[in-house]
Protein backbone atom coordinates (compact mmCIF):
# COMPACT_ATOMS: atom_id res chain seq x y z
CA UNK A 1 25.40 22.00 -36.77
CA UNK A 2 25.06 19.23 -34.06
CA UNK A 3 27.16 16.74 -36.78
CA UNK A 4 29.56 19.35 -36.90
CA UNK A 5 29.65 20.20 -33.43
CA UNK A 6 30.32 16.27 -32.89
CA UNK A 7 33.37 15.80 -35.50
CA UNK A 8 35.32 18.83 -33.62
CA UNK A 9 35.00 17.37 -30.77
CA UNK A 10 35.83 13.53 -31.55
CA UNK A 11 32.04 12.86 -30.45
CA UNK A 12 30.81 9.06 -32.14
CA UNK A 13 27.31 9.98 -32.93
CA UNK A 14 25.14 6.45 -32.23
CA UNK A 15 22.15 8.25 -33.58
CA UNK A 16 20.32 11.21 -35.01
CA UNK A 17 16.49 12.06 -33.99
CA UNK A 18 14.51 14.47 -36.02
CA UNK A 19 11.06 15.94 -34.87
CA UNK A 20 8.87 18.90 -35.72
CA UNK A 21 6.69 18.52 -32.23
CA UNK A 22 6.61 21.28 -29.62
CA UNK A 23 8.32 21.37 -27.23
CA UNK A 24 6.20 22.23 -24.73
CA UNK A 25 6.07 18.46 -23.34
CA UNK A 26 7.85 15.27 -23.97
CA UNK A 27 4.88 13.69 -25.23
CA UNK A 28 6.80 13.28 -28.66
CA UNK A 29 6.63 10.54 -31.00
CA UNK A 30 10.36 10.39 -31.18
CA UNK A 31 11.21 11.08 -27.87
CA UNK A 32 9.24 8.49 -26.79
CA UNK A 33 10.91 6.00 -29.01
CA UNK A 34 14.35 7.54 -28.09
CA UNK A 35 13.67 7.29 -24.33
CA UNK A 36 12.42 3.30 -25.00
CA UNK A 37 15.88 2.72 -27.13
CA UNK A 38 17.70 4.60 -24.14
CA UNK A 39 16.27 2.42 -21.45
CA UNK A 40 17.11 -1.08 -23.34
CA UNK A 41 20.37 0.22 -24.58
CA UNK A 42 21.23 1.61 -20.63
CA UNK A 43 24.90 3.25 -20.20
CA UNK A 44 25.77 2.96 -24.06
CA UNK A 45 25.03 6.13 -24.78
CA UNK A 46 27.36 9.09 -23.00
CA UNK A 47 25.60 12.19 -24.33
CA UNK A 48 22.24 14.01 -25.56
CA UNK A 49 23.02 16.19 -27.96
CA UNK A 50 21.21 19.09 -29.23
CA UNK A 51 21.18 23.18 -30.11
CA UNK A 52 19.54 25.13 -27.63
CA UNK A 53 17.97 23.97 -23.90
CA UNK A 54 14.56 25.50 -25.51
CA UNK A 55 15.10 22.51 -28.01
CA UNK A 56 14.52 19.70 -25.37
CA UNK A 57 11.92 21.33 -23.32
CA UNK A 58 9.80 24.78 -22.92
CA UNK A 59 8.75 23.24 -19.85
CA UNK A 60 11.04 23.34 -16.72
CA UNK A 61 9.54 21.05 -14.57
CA UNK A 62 9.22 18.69 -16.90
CA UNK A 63 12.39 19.46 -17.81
CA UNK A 64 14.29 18.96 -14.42
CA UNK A 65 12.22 15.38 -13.88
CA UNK A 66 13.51 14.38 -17.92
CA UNK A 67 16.91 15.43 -16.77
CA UNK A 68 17.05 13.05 -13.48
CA UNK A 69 15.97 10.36 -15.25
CA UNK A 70 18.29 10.66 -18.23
CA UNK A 71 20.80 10.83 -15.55
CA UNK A 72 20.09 7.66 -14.12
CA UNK A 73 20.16 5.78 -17.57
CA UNK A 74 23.94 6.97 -17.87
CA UNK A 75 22.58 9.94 -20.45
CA UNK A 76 24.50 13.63 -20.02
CA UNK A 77 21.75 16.20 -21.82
CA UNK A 78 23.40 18.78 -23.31
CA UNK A 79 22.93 22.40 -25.27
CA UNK A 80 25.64 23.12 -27.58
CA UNK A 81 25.23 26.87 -28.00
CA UNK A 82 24.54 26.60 -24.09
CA UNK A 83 26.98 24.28 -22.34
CA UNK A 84 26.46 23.92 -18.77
CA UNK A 85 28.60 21.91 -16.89
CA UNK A 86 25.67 20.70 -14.78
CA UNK A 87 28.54 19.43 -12.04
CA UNK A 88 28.80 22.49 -11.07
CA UNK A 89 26.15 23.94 -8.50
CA UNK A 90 26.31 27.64 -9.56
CA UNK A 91 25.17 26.22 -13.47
CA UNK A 92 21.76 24.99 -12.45
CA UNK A 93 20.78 28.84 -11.67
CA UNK A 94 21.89 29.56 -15.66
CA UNK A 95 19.54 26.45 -16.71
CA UNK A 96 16.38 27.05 -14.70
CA UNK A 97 17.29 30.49 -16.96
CA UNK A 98 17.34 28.90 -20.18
CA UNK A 99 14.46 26.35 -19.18
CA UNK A 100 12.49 28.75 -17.86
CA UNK A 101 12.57 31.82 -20.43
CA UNK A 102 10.77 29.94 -22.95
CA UNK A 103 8.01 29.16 -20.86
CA UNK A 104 7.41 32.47 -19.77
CA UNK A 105 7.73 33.07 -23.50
CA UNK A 106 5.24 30.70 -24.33
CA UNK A 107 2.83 31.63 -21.43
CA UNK A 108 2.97 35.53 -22.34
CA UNK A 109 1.75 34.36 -26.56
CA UNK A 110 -0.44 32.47 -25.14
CA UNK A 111 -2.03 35.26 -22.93
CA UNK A 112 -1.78 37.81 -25.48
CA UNK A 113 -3.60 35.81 -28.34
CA UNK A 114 -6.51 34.76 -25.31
CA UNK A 115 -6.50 38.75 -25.14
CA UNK A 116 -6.39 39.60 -28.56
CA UNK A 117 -9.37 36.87 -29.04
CA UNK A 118 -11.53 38.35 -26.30
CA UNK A 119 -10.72 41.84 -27.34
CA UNK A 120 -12.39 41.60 -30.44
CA UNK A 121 -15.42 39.55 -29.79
CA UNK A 122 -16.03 42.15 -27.08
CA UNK A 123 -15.79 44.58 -30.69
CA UNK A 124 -18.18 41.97 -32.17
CA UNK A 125 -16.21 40.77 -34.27
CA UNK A 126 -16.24 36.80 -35.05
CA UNK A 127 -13.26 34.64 -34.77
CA UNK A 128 -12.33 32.02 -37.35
CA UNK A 129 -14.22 30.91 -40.48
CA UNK A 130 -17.89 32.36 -41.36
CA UNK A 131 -20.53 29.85 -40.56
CA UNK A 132 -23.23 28.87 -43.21
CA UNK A 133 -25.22 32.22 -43.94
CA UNK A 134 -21.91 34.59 -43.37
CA UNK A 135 -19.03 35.59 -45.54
CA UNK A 136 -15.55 36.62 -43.84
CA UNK A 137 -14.73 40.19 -45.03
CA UNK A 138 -11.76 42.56 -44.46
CA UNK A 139 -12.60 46.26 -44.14
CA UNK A 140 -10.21 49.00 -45.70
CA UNK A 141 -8.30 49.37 -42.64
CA UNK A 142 -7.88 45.64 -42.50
CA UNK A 143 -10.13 44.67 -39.81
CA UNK A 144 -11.87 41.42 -40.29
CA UNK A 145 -15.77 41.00 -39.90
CA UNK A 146 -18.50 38.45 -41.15
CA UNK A 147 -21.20 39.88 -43.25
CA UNK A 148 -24.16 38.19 -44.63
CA UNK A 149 -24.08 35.54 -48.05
CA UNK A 150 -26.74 36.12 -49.88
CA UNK A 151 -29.30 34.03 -50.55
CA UNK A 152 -27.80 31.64 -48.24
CA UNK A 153 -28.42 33.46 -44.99
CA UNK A 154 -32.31 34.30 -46.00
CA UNK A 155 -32.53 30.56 -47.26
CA UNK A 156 -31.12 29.20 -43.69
CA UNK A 157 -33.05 32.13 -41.77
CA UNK A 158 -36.44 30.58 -43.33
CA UNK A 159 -35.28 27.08 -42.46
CA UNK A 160 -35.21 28.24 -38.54
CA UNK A 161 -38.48 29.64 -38.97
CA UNK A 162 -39.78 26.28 -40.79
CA UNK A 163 -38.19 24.15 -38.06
CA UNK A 164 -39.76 26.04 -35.05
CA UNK A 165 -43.54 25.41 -36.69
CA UNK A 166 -42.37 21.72 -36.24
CA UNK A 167 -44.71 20.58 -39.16
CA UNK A 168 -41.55 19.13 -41.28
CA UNK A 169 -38.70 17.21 -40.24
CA UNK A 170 -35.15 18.53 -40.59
CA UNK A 171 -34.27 16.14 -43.90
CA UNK A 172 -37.92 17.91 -45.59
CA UNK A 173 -36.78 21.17 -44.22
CA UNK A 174 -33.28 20.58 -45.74
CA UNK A 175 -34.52 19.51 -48.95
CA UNK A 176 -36.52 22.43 -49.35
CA UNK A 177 -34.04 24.83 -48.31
CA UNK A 178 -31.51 23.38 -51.14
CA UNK A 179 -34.96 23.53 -53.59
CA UNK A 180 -34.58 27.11 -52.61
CA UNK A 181 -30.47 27.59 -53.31
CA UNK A 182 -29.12 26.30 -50.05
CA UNK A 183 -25.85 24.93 -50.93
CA UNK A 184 -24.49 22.95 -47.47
CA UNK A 185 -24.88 19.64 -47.32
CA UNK A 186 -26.57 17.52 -44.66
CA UNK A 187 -23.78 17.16 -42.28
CA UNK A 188 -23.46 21.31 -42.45
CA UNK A 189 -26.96 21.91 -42.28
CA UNK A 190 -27.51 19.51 -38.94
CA UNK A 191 -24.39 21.27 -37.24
CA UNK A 192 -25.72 24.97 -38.24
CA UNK A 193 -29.14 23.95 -36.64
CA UNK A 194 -27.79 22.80 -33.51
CA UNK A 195 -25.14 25.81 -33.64
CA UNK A 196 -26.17 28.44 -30.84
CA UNK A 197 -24.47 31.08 -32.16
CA UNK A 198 -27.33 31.35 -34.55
CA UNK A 199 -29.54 32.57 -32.24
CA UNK A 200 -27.09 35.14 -30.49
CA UNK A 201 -25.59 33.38 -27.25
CA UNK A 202 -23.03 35.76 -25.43
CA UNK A 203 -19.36 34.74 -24.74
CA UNK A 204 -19.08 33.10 -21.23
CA UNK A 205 -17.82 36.51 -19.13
CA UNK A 206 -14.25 36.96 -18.11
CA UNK A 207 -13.57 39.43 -15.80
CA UNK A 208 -15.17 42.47 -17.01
């Protein structure tokens, strides 16, 4: 589209940048080497190129600071299926639109997945992948739960009991357990022990 765009329009493209980064910063891989080739190469390039002003940042005060200093090396920045003559005064209401409806976008998944998260460990429900002992399960209505993996959890439950009679250390605890069916390995087993969701610590509290 943007090679397109550029042979309408009689526009010499000096080069093409691809990245798969968010844009919710420009701390980019390639817009950091762009921005380097920019500043050594100053006032040969005219124009920044690119689809939508959600495409160059998702931030707009980052956005506005990336846009002064692109300025100053000579460097126009500029949406395609946007244009904004920036020249203009009345256009920089229509970009702090464009700049700043992604980040409200981005803010509101953010706060709804932080919601979502909370809302179900308040249901008692466990987030992510099922730690050494569990199994992740899916109920007929498709809610998601952790139930226990047998023999594992009885195998690691005796290991807690073994460890708190401190008469064996953790690597003769361990290689009992796996005598016993454990299947984790070291590294697991030293990260369960030390885990304190085992023994049934709360969320930190957020509002109510």
């Amino acid at each position: 589209m943007l090679r397109k765009y550029c042979d309408i329009n009689a526009v010499e493209v000096r080069h093409v940048i691809y990245e798969d980064h968010s844009a919710k910063t420009f701390n980019r891989p390639q817009w950091k080497k762009l921005l380097a080739d920019l500043k050594k190469h100053k006032n040969k390039t005219d124009l920044l190129l690119f689809t939508k002003w959600d495409r160059f940042s998702r931030n707009a005060g980052d956005a506005y600071q990336m846009i002064s200093m692109l300025r100053k090396l000579g460097v126009e920045p500029q949406a395609i299926e946007q244009p904004l003559d920036l020249s203009i005064p009345e256009n920089k209401m229509m970009l702090a639109f464009y700049l700043a409806a992604p980040e409200v976008e981005n803010d509101r998944r953010a706060l709804n997945t932080f919601h979502g998260m909370r809302r179900a460990r308040k249901e008692g429900r466990y987030m992510g992948i099922a730690l050494i002992g569990y199994i992740n399960r899916v109920k007929e209505d498709g809610t998601k739960y952790i139930a226990f993996d047998q023999p594992e959890a009885s195998i690691l439950k005796w290991a807690f009991g073994e460890l708190s009679k401190g008469i064996f250390n953790t690597e003769q605890v361990l290689h009992m357990a796996k005598e016993k069916g454990l299947k984790a390995g070291k590294n697991h087993f030293w990260r369960a022990i030390r885990n304190p969701l085992y023994c049934g610590k709360k969320v930190p509290k957020y509002k109510d």
